[in-house]
C-alpha atoms as a PDB file:
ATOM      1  CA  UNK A   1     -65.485  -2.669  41.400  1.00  0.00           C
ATOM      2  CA  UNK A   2     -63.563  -2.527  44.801  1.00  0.00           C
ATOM      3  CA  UNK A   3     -63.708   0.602  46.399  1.00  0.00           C
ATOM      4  CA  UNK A   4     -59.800   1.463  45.634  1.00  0.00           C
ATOM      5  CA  UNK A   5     -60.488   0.999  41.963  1.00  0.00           C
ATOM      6  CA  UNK A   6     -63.459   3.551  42.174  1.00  0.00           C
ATOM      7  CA  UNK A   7     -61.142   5.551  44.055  1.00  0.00           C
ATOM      8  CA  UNK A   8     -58.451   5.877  41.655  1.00  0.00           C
ATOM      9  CA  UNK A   9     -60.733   6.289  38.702  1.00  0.00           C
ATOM     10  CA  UNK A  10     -61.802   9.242  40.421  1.00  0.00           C
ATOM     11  CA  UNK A  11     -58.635  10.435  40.886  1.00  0.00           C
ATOM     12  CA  UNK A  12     -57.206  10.073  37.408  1.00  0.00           C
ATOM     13  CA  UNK A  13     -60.356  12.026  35.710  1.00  0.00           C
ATOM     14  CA  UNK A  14     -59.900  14.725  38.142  1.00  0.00           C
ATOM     15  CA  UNK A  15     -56.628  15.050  37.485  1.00  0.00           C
ATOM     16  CA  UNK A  16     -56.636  14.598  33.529  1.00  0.00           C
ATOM     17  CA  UNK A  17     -60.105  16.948  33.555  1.00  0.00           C
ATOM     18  CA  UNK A  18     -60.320  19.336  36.237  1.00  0.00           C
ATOM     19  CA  UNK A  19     -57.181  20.109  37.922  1.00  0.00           C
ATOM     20  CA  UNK A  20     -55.162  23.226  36.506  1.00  0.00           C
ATOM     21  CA  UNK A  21     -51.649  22.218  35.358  1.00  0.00           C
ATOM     22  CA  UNK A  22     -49.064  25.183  35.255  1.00  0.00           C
ATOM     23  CA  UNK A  23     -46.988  23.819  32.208  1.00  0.00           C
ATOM     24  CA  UNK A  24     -50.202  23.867  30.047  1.00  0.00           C
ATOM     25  CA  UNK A  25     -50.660  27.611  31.173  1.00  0.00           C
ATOM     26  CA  UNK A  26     -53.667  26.691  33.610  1.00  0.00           C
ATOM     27  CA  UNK A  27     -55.291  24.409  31.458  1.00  0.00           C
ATOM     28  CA  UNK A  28     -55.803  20.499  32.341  1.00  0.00           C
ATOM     29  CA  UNK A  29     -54.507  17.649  30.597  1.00  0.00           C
ATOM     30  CA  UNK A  30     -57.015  16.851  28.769  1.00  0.00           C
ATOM     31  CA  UNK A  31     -57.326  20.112  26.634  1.00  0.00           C
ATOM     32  CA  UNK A  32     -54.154  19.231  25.130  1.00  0.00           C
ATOM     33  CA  UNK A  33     -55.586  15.786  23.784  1.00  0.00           C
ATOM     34  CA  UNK A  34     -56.529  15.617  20.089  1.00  0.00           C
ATOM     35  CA  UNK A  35     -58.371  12.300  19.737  1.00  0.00           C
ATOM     36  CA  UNK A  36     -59.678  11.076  23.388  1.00  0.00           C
ATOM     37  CA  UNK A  37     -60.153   6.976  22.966  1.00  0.00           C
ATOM     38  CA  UNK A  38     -59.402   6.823  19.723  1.00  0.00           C
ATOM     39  CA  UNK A  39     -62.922   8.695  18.552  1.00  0.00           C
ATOM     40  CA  UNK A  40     -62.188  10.066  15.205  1.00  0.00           C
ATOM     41  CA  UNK A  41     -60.093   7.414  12.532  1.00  0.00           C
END
């Protein structure tokens, strides 16, 4: 992958995983997701 695509994935999963959002009361993104990737049908 080119380095800017490695870059952005990197970006996106610390956004959606790690970074604190104040509209979900300190909590990332991804705590609010039911069914990441469509793992349960």
């Amino acid at each position: 992958q080119p380095r800017t695509v490695r870059s952005s994935d990197r970006l996106l999963h610390t956004y959606n995983h790690h970074r604190c959002h104040t509209a979900l009361g300190g909590h990332p993104p991804i705590s609010r997701v039911n069914n990441p990737a469509g793992q349960y049908n």
